[in-house]
Protein backbone atom coordinates (compact mmCIF):
# COMPACT_ATOMS: atom_id res chain seq x y z
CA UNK A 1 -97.52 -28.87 7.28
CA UNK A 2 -95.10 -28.76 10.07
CA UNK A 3 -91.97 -28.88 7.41
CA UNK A 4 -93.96 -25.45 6.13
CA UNK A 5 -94.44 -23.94 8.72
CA UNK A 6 -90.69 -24.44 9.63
CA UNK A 7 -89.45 -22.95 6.15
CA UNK A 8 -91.51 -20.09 6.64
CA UNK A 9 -90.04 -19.54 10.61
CA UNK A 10 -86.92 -20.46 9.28
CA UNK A 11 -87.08 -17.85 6.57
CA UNK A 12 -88.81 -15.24 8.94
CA UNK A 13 -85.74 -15.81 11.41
CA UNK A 14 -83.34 -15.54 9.09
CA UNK A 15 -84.55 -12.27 7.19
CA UNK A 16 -82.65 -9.15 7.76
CA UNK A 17 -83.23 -7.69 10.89
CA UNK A 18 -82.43 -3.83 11.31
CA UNK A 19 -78.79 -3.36 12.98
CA UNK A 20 -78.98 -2.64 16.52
CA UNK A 21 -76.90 1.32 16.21
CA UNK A 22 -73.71 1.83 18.46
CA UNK A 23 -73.50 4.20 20.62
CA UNK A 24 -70.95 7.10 19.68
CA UNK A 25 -67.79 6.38 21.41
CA UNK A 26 -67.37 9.81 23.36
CA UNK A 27 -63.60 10.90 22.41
CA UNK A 28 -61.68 11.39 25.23
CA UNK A 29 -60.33 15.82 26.19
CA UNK A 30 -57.41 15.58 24.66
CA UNK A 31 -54.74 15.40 27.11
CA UNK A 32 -51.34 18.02 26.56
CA UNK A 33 -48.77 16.04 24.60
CA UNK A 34 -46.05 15.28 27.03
CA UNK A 35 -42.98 15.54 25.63
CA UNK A 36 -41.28 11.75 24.99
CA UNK A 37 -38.18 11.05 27.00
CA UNK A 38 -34.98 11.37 25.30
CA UNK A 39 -32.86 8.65 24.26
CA UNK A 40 -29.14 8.17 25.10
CA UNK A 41 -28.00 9.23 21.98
CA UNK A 42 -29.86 12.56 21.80
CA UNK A 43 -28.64 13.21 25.94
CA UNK A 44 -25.20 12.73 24.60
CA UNK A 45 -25.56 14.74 21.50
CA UNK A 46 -26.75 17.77 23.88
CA UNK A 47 -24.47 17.08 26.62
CA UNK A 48 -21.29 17.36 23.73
CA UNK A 49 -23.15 20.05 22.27
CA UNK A 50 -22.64 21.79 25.52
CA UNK A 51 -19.27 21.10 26.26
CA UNK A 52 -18.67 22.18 22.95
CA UNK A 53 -20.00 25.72 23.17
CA UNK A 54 -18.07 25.80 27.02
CA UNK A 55 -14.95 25.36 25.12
CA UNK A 56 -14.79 27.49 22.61
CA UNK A 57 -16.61 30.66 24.41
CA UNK A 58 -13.39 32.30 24.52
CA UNK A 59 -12.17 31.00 21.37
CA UNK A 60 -11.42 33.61 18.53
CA UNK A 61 -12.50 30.86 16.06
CA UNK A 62 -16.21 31.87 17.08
CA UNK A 63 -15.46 35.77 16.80
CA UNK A 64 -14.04 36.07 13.45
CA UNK A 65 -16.09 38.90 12.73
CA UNK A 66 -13.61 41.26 12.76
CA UNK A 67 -11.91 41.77 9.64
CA UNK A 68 -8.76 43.06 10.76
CA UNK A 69 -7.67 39.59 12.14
CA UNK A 70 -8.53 37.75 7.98
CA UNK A 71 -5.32 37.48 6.18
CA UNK A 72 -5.69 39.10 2.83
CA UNK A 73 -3.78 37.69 -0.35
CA UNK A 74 -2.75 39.76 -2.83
CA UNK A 75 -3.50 37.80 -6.42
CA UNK A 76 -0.49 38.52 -8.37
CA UNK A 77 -1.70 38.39 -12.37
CA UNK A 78 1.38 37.06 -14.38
CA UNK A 79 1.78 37.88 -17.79
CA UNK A 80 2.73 36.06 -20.66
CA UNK A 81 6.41 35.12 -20.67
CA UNK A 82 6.65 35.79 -24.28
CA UNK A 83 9.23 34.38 -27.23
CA UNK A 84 12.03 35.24 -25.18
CA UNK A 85 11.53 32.96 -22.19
CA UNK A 86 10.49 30.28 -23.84
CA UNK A 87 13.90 30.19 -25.97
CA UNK A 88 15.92 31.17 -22.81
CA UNK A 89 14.25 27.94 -21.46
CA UNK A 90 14.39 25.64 -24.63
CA UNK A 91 18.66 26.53 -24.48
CA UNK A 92 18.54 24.95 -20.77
CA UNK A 93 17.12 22.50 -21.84
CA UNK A 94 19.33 21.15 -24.57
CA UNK A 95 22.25 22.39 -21.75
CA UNK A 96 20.99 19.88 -19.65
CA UNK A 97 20.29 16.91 -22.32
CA UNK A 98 23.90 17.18 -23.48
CA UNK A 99 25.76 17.06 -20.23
CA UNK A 100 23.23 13.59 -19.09
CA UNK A 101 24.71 12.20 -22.67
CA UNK A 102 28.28 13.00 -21.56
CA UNK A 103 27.67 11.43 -18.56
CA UNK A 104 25.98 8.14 -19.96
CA UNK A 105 28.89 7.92 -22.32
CA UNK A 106 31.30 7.94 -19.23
CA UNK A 107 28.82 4.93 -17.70
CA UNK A 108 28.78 3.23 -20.44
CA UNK A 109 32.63 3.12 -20.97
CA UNK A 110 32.75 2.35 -17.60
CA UNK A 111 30.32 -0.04 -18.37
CA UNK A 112 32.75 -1.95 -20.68
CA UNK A 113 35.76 -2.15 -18.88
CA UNK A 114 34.16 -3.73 -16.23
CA UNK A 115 32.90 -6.50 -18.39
CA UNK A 116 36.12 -6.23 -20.06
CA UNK A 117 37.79 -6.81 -16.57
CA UNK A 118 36.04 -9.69 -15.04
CA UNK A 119 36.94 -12.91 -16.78
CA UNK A 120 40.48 -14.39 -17.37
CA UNK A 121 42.38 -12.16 -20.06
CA UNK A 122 44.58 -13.47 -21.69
CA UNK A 123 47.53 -10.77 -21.14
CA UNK A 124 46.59 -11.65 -17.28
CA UNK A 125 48.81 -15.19 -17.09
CA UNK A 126 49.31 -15.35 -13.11
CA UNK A 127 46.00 -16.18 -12.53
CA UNK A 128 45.18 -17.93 -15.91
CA UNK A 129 48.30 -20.29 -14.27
CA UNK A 130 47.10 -20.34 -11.01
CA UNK A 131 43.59 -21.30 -11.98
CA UNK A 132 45.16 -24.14 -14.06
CA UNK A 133 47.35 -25.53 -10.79
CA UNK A 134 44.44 -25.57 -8.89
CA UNK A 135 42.85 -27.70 -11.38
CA UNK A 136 45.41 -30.22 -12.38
CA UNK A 137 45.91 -30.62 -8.65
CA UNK A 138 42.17 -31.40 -7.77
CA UNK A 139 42.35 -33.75 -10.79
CA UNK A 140 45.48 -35.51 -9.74
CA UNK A 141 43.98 -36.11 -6.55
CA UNK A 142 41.04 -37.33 -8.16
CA UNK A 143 43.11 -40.22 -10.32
CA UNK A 144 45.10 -40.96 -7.61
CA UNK A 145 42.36 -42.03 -5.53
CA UNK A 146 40.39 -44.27 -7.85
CA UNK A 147 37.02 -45.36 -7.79
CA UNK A 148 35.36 -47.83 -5.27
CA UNK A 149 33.37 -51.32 -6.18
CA UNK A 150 30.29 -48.59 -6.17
CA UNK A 151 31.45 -46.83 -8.88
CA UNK A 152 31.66 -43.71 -6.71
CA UNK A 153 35.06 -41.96 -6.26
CA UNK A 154 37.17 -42.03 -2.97
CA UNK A 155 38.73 -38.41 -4.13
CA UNK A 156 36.50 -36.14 -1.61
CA UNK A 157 36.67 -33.24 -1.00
CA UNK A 158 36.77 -31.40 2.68
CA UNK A 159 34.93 -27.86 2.25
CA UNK A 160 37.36 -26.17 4.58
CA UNK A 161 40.99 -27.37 3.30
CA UNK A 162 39.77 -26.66 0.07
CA UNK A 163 38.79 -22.69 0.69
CA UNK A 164 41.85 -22.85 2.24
CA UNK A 165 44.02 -24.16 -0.93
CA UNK A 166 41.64 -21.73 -2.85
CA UNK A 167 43.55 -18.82 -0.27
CA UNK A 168 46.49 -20.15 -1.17
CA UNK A 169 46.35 -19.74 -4.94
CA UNK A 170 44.24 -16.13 -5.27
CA UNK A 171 45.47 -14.58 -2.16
CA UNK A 172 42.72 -11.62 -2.49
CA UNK A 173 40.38 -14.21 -1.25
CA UNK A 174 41.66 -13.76 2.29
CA UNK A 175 39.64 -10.41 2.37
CA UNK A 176 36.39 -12.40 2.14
CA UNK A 177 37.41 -15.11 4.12
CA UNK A 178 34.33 -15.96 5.96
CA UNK A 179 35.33 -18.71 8.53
């Protein structure tokens, strides 16, 4: 009987017991709202604020209230041009068009003489000849001096006696002479 008499103290100690009620927390007077400290960004924002308005107090930027100081555009209303102008413009046009094909015809026969002009002719014979002394002399020199066990030729040629020789044969090179 001791087990039953310890289920039923058990069970009587564990039933629900009424909640023990709180007291009402008492809500503190309410206190005036000091303002919060401003931050360094909003103490910079007033203090430029400030110099701002310091600066342009005696500006007439702020005191454009007076209307005799506004510019006033007149707004001019063109009319239509009409047939005339537009032909009058379409004859300046074609005006125009033909003298740039004049000129492109002068380019371009200037265009074909110059091409004409820059390799040997054959009406131009001094320097076809020249060209050809030059040549059989560089190959004489070449036979003359053979080639060497190697295979190699013993014909070299020395950069500035040759631009010299070149001077020699197409004297115009002497402008461009470089060395």
């Amino acid at each position: 009987m001791a087990k039953k008499n310890d289920v039923v103290g058990l069970a009587k100690t564990t039933a629900k017991k009424p909640a023990a009620r709180k007291p009402a927390a008492k809500k503190p007077a309410a206190k005036p709202v000091a303002k919060p400290e401003p931050t360094k960004e909003e103490l910079r924002d007033q203090k430029a604020k400030e110099t701002v308005s310091k600066l342009l107090a005696d500006s007439p930027i702020t005191k454009l209230e007076k209307k005799d100081e506004l510019l006033e555009l007149d707004e001019v209303v063109e009319e239509p041009k009409g047939l005339e102008w537009l032909e009058e413009q379409v004859t300046l046009l074609n005006q125009k068009n033909q003298d740039l094909s004049a000129e492109l015809e002068v380019f371009k026969i200037e265009n074909q003489q110059l091409r004409a002009g820059t390799g040997i002719s054959k009406n131009d014979g001094d320097v076809k000849k020249v060209v050809i002394d030059l040549f059989n002399e560089l190959q004489e020199n070449f036979i003359r001096m053979g080639i060497d066990s190697q295979g190699m030729g013993n014909f070299r040629i020395y950069t500035p006696g040759f631009l010299n020789r070149m001077i020699k044969f197409f004297p115009f090179l002497e402008e461009v002479k470089r060395y």
